[in-house]
Protein backbone atom coordinates (compact mmCIF):
# COMPACT_ATOMS: atom_id res chain seq x y z
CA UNK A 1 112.61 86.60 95.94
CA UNK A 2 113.31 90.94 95.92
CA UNK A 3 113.53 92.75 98.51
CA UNK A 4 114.77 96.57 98.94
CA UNK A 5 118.29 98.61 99.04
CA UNK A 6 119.48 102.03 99.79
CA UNK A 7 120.82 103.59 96.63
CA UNK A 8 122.63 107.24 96.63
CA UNK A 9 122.97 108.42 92.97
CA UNK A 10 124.03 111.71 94.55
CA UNK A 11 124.83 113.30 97.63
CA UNK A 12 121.31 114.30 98.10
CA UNK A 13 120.52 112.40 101.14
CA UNK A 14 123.15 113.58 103.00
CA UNK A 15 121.96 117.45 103.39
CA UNK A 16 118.33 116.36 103.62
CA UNK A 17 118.35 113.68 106.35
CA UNK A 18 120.07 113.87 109.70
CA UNK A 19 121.11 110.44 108.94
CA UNK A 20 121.78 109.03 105.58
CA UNK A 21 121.57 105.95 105.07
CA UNK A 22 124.26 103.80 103.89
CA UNK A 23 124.19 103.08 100.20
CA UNK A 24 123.67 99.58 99.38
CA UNK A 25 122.02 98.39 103.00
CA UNK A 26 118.59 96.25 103.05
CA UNK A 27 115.82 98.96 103.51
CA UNK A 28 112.29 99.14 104.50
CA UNK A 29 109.27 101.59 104.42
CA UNK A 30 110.02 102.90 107.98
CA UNK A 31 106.58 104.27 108.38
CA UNK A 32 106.48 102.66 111.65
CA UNK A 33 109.01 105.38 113.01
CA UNK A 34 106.82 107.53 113.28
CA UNK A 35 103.96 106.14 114.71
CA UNK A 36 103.78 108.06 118.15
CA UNK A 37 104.68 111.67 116.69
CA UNK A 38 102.63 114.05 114.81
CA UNK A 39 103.28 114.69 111.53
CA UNK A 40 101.95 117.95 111.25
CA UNK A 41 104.68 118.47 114.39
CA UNK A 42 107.32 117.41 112.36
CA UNK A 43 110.19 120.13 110.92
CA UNK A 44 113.32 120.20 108.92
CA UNK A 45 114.97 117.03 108.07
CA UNK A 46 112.73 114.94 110.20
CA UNK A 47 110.07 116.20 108.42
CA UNK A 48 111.60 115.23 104.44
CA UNK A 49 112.32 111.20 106.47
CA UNK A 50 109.10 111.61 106.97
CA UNK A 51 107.56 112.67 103.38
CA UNK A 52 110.38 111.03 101.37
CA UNK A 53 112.47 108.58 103.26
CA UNK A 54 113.06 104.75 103.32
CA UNK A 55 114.63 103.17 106.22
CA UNK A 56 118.05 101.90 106.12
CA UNK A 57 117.62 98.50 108.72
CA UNK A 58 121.54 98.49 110.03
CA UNK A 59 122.31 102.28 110.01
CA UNK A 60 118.19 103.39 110.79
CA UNK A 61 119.56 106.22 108.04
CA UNK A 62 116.90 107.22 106.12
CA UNK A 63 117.56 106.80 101.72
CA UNK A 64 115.21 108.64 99.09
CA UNK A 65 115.06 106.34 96.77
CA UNK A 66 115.39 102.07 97.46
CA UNK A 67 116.52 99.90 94.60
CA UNK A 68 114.94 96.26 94.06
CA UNK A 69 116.96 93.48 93.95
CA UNK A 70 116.96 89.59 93.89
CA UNK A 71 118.11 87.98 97.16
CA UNK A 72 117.85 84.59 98.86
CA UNK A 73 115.45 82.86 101.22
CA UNK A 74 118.76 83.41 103.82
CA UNK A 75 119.17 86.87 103.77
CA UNK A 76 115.18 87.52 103.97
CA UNK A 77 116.06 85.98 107.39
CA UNK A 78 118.32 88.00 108.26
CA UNK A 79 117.09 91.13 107.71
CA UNK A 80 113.81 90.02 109.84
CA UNK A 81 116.24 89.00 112.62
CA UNK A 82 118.12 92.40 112.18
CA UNK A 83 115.16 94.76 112.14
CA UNK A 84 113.40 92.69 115.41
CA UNK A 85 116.98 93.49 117.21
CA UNK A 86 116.68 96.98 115.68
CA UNK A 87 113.07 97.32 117.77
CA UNK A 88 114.26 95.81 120.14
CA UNK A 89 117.36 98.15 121.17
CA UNK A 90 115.76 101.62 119.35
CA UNK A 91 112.29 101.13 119.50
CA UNK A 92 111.00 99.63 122.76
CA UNK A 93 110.27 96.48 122.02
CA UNK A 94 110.70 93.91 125.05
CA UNK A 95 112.31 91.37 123.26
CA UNK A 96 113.45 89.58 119.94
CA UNK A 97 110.97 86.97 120.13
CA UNK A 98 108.35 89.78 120.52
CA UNK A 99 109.50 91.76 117.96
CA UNK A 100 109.85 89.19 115.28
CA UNK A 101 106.30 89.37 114.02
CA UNK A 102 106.46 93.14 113.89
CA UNK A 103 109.46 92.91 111.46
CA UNK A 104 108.36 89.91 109.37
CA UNK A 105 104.92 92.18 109.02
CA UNK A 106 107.35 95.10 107.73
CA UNK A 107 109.50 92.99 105.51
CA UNK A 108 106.47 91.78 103.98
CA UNK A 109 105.09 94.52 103.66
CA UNK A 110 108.95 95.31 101.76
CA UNK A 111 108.60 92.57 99.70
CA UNK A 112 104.82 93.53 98.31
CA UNK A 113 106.49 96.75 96.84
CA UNK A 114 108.97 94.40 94.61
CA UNK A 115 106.66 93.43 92.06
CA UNK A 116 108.42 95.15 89.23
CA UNK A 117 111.54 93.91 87.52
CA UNK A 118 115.05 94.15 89.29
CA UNK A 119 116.87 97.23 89.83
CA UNK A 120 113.88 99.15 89.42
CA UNK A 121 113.67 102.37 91.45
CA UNK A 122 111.30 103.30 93.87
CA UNK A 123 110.81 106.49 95.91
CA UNK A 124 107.94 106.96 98.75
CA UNK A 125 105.63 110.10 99.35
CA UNK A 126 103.86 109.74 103.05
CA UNK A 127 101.49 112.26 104.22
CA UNK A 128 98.57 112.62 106.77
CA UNK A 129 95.31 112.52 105.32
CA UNK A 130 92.28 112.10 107.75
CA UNK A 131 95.13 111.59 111.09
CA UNK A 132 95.86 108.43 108.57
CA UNK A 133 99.86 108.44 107.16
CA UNK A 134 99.34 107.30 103.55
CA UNK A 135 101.86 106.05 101.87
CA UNK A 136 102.23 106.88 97.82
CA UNK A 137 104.98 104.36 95.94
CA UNK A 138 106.39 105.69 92.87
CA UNK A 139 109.04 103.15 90.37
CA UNK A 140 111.35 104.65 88.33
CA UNK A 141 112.82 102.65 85.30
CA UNK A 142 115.57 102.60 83.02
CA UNK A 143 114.49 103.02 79.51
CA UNK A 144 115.23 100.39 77.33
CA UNK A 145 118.83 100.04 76.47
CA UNK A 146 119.43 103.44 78.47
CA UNK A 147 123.15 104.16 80.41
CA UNK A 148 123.68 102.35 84.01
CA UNK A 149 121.84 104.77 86.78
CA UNK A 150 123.14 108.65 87.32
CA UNK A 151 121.43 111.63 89.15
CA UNK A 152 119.13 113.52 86.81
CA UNK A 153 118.67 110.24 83.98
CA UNK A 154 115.20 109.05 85.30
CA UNK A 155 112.68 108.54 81.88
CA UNK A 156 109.78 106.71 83.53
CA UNK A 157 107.66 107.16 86.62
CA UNK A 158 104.85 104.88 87.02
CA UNK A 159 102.43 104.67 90.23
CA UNK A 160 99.40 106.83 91.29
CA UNK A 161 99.26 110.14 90.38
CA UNK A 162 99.90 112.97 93.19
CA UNK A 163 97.28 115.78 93.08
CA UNK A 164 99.52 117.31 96.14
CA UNK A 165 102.40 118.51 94.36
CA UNK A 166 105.25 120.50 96.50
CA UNK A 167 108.33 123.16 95.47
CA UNK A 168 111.51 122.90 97.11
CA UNK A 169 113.80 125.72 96.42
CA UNK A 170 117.25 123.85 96.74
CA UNK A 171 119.09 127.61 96.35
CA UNK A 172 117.38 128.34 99.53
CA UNK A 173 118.14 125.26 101.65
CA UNK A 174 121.82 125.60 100.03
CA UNK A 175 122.19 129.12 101.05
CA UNK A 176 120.38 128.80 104.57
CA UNK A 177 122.86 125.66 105.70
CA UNK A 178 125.59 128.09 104.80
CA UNK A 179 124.89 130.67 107.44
């Protein structure tokens, strides 16, 4: 079985979230955050954990990119029992026992994206489209017999293509958290 983990090949995520993620913690689309805001509402860092972010279950720190790995029938449980508790103390939800389904529904929903090979990459791009969030899952892969992961050493990108495209002018957003 393969579910998802935070991975930080740079210090990226920590200048474009409020709250990073820890590297290395079970993660899941996080989509559901958002549920009761408006997008189109949304600025600043909230706004990229919005467009860009996976949710880290034990820190609810938000990663760019999630790494797939192999994991056992055990720790599937336990992240289910640590995201209900999650909903249950952040999110509203009454109880554990009412939460449960609402975080087995999200880890499976986890799982579904692990259908390449381990240690694949994968980064998320959600947007509104019709008052629907849509959620666009890219994988990044080593090329064959390439070096272990680094910022900046990505050779494949497979997933459905993105007619939306965005700049970010990282000078800017440098420069601006300066002042």
């Amino acid at each position: 079985m393969k579910l998802l983990r935070t991975i930080r090949l740079d210090a990226s995520d920590t200048f474009v979230f409020d709250r990073p993620a820890e590297p290395g913690e079970w993660a899941v689309s996080g989509a559901f955050v958002f549920w009761d805001r408006d997008p189109d509402a949304l600025e600043g860092k909230m706004r990229s954990a919005f467009r860009s972010g996976f949710l880290g279950v034990n820190s609810l720190g938000w990663s760019t990119l999630v790494q797939i790995v192999e994991t056992s029938e055990v720790e599937r449980v336990r992240l289910v029992g640590a995201l209900a508790e999650q909903l249950v103390a952040q999110f509203g939800a009454p109880d554990v026992a009412a939460a449960k389904p609402a975080a087995e529904e999200e880890v499976a929903f986890t799982e579904s994206l692990c259908s390449e090979p381990r240690d694949t990459l994968i980064a998320v791009h959600r947007s509104l489209e019709n008052g629907v969030v849509r959620e666009q899952f890219r994988t990044l892969r080593r090329r064959e017999g390439a070096e272990p992961w680094r910022p900046f050493s990505f050779f494949e990108m497979t997933g459905e293509n993105d007619t939306a495209q965005e700049t970010i002018d990282l000078v800017s957003l440098t420069e601006r958290d300066r002042k």
